[in-house]
PDB file of N, CA and C in Angstrom:
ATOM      1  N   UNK A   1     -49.520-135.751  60.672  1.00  0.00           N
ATOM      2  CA  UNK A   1     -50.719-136.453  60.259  1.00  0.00           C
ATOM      3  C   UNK A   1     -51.716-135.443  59.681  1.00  0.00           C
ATOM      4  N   UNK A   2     -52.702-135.578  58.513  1.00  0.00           N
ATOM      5  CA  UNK A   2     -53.284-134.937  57.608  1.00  0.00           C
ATOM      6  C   UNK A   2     -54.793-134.726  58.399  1.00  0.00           C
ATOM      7  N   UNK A   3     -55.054-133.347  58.462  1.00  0.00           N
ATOM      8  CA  UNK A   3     -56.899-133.476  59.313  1.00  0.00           C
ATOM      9  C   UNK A   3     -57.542-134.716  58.746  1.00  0.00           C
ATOM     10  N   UNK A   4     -58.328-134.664  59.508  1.00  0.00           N
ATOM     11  CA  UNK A   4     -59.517-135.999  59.089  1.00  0.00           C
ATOM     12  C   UNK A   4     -60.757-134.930  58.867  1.00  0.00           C
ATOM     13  N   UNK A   5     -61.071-135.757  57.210  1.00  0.00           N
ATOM     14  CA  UNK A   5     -62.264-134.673  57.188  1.00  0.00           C
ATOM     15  C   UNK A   5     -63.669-135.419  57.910  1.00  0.00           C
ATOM     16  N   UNK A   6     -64.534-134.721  58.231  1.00  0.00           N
ATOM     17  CA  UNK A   6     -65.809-135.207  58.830  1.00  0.00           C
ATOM     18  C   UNK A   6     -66.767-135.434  58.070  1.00  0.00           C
ATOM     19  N   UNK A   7     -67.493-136.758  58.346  1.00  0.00           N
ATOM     20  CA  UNK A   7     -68.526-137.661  57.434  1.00  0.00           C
ATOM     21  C   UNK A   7     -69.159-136.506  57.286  1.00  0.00           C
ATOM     22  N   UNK A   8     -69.771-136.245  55.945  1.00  0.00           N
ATOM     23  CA  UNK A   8     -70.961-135.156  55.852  1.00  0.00           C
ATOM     24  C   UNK A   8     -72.608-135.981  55.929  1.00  0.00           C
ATOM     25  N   UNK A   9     -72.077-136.986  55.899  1.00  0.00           N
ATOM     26  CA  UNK A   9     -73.754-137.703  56.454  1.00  0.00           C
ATOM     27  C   UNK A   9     -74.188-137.346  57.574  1.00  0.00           C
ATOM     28  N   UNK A  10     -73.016-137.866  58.248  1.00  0.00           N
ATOM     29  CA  UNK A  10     -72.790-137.854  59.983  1.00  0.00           C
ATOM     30  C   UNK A  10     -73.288-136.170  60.217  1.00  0.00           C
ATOM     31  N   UNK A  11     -72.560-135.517  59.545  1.00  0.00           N
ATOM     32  CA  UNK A  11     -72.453-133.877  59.884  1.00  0.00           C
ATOM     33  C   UNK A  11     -74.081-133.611  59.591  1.00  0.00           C
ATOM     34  N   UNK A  12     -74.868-134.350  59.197  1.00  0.00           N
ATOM     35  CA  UNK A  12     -76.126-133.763  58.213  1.00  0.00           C
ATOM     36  C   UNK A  12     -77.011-134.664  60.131  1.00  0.00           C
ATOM     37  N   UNK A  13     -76.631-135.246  60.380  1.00  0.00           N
ATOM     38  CA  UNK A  13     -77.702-136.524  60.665  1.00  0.00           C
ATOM     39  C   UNK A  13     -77.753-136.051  62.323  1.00  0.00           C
ATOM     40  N   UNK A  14     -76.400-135.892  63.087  1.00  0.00           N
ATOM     41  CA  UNK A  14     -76.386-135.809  64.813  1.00  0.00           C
ATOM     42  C   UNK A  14     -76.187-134.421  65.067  1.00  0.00           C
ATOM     43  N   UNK A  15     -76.784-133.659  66.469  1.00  0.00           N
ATOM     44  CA  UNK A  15     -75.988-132.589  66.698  1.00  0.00           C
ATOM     45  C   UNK A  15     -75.790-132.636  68.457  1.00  0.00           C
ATOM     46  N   UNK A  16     -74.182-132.227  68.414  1.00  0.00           N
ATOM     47  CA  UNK A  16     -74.553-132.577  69.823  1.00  0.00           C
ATOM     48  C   UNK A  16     -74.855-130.808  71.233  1.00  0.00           C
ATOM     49  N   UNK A  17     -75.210-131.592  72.280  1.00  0.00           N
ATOM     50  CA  UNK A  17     -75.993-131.148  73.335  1.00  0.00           C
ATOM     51  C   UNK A  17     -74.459-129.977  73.755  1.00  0.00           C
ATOM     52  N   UNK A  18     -75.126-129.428  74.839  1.00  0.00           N
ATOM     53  CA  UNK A  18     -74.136-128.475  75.691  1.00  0.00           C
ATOM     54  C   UNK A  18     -73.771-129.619  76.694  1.00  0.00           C
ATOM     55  N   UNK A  19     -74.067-130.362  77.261  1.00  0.00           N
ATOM     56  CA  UNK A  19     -73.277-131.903  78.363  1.00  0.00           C
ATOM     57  C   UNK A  19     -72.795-132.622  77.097  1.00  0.00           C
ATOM     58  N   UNK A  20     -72.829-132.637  75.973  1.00  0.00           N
ATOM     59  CA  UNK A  20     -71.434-133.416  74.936  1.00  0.00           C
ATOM     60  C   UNK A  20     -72.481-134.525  74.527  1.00  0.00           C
ATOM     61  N   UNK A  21     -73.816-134.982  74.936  1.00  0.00           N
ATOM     62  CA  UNK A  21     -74.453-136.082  74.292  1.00  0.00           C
ATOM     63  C   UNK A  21     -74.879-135.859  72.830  1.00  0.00           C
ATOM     64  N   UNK A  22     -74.925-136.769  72.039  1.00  0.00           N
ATOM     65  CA  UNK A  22     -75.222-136.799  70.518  1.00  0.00           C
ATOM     66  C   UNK A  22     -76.870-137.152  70.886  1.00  0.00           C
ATOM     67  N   UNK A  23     -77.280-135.936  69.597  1.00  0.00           N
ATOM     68  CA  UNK A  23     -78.749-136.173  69.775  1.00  0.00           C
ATOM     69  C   UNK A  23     -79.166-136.693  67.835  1.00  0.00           C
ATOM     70  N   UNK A  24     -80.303-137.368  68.113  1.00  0.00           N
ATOM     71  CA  UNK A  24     -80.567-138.103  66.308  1.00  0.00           C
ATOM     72  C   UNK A  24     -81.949-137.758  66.365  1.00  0.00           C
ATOM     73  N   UNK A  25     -82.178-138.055  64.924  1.00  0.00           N
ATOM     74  CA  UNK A  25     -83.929-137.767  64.668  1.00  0.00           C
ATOM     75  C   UNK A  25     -84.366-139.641  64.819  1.00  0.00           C
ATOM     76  N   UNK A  26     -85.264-139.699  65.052  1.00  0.00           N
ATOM     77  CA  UNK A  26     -85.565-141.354  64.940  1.00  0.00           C
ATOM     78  C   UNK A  26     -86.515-141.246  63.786  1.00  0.00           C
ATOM     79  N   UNK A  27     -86.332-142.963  63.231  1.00  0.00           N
ATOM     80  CA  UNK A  27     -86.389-143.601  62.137  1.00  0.00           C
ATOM     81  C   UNK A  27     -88.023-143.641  61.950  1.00  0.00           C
ATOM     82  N   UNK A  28     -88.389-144.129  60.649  1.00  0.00           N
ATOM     83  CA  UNK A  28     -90.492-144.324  60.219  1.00  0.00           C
ATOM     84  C   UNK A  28     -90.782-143.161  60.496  1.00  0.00           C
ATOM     85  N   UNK A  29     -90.337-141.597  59.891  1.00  0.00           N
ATOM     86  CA  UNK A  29     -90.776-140.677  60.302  1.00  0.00           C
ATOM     87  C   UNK A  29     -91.084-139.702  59.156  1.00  0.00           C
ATOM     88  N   UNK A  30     -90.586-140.837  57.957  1.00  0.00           N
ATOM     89  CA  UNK A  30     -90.737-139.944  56.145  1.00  0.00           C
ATOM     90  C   UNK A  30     -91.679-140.274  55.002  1.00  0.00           C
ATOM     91  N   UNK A  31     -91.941-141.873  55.231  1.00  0.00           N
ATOM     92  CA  UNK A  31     -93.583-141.730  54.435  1.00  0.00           C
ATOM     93  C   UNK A  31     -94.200-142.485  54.536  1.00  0.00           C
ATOM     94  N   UNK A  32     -94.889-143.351  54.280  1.00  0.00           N
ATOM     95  CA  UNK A  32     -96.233-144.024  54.565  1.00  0.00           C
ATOM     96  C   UNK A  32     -96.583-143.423  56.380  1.00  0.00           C
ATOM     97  N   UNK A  33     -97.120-142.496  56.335  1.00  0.00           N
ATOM     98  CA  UNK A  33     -97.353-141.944  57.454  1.00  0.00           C
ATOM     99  C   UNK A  33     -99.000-141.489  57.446  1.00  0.00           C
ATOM    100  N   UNK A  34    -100.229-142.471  56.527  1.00  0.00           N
ATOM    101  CA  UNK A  34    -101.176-142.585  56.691  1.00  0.00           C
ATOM    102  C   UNK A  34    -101.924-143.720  57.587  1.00  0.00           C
ATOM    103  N   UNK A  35    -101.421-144.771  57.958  1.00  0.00           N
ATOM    104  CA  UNK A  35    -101.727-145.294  58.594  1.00  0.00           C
ATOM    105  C   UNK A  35    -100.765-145.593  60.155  1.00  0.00           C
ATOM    106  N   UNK A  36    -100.157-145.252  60.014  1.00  0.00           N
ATOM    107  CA  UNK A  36     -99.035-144.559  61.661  1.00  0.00           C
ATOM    108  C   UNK A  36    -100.798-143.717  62.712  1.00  0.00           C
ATOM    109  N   UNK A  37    -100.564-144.275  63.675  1.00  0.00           N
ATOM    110  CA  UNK A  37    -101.698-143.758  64.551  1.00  0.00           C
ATOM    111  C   UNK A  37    -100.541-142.125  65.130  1.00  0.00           C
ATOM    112  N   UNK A  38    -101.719-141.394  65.659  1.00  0.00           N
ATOM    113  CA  UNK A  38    -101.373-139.946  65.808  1.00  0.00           C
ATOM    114  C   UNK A  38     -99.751-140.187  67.167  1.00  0.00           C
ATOM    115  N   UNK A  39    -100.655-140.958  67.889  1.00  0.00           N
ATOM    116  CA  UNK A  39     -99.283-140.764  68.960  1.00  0.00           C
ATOM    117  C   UNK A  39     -98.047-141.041  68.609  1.00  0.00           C
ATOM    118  N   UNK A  40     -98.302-142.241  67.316  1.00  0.00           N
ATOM    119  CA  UNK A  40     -96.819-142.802  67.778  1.00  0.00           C
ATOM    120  C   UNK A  40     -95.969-141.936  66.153  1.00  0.00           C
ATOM    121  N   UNK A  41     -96.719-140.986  65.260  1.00  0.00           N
ATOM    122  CA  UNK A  41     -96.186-139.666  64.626  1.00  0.00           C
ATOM    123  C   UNK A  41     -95.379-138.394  65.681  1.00  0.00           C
ATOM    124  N   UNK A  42     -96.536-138.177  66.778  1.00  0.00           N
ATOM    125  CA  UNK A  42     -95.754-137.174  68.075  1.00  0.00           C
ATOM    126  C   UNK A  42     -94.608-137.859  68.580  1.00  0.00           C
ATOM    127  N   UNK A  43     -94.242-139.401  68.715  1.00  0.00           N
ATOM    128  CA  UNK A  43     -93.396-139.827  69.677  1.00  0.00           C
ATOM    129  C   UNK A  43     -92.331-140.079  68.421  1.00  0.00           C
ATOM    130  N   UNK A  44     -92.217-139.814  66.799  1.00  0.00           N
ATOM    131  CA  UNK A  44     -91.209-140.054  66.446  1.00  0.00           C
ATOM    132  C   UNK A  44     -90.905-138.819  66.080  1.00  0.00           C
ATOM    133  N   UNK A  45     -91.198-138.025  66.067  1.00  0.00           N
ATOM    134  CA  UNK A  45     -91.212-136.484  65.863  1.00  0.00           C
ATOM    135  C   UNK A  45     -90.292-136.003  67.040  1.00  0.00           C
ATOM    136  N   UNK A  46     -90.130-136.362  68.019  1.00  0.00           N
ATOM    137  CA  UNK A  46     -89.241-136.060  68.860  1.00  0.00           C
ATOM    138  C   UNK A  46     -87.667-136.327  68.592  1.00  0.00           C
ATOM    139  N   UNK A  47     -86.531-135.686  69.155  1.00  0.00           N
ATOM    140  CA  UNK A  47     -85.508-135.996  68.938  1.00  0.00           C
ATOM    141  C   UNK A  47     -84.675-136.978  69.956  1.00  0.00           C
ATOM    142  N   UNK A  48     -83.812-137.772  69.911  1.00  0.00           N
ATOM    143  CA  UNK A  48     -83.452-138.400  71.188  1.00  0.00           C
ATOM    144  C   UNK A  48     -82.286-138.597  71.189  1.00  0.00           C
ATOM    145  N   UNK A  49     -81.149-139.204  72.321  1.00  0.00           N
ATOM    146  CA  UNK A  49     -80.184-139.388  72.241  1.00  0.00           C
ATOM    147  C   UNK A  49     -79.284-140.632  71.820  1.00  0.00           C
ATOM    148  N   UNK A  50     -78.150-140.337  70.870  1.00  0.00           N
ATOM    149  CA  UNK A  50     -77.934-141.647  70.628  1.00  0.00           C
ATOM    150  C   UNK A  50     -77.258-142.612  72.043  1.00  0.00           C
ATOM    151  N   UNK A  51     -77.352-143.792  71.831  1.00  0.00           N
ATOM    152  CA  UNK A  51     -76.982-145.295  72.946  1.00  0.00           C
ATOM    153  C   UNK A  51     -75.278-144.609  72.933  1.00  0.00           C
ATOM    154  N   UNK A  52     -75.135-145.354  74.455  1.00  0.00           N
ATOM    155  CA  UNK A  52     -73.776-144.857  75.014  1.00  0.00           C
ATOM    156  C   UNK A  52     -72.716-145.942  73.645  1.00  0.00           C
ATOM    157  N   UNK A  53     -73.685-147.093  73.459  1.00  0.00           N
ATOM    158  CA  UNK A  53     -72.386-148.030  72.702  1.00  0.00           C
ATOM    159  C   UNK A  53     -72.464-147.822  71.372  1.00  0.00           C
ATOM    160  N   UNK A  54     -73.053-146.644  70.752  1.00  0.00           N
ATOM    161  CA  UNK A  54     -72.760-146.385  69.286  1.00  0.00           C
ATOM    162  C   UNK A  54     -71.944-144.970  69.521  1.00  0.00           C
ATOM    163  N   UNK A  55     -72.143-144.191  70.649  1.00  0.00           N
ATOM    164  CA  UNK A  55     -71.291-142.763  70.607  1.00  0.00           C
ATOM    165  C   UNK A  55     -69.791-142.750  69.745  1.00  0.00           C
ATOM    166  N   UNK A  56     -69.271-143.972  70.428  1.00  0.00           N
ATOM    167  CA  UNK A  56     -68.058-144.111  69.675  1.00  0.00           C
ATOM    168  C   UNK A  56     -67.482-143.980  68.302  1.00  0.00           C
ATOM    169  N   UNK A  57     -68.372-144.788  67.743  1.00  0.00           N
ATOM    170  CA  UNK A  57     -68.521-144.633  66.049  1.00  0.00           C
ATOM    171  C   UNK A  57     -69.003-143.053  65.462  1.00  0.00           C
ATOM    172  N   UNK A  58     -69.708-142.680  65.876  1.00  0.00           N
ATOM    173  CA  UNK A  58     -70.397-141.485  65.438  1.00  0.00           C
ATOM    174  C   UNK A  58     -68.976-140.599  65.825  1.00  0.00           C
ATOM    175  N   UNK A  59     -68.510-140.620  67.110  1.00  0.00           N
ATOM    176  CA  UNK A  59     -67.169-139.358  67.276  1.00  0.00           C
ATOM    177  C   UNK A  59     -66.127-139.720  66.294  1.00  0.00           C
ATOM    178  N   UNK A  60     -65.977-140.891  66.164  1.00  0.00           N
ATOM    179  CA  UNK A  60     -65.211-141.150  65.422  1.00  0.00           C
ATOM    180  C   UNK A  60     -65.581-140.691  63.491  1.00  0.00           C
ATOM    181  N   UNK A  61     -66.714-140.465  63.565  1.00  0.00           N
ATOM    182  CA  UNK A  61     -67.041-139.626  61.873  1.00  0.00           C
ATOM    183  C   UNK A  61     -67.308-138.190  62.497  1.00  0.00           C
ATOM    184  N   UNK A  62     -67.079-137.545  63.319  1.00  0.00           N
ATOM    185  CA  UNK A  62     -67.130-136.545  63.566  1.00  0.00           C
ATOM    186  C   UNK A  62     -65.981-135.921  64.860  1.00  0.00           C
ATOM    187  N   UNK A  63     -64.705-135.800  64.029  1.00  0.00           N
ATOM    188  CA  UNK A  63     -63.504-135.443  64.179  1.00  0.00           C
ATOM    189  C   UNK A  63     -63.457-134.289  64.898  1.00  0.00           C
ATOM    190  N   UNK A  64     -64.509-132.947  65.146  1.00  0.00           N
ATOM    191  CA  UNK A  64     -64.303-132.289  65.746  1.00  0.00           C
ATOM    192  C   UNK A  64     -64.644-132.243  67.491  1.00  0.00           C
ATOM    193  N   UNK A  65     -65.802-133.493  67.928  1.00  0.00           N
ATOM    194  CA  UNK A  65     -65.963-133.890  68.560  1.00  0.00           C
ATOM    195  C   UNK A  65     -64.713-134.371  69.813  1.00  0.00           C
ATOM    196  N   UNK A  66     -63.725-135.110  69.001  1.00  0.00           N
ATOM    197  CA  UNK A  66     -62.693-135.569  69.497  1.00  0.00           C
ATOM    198  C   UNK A  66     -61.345-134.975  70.617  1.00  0.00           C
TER     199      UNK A  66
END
């Protein structure tokens, strides 16, 4: 069977942790960001982990994971 190459979206978008969790940037965080109040700019500015029921899909575009 032929490698599977890895999504380069995917490769651009998750990175994962030293415990194996996939971490993402969260979303409303690229422009109209003049009327976004200050906190909720700090609270998307953070990075977080993706949901246990999408992990699947994501390992699955990222073959080395596997």
């Amino acid at each position: 069977m032929p490698k599977l190459k890895t999504k380069s979206g995917a490769k651009k978008r998750f990175k994962v942790t030293g415990s194996g969790k996939i971490k993402r940037k969260k979303a409303y965080m690229n422009h109209i960001l003049t009327k976004k109040e200050t906190k909720q700019k700090r609270r998307l500015a953070q990075k977080t982990t993706v949901r246990k029921e999408d992990e699947g899909n994501i390992k699955a575009m990222l073959p080395y994971l596997v």
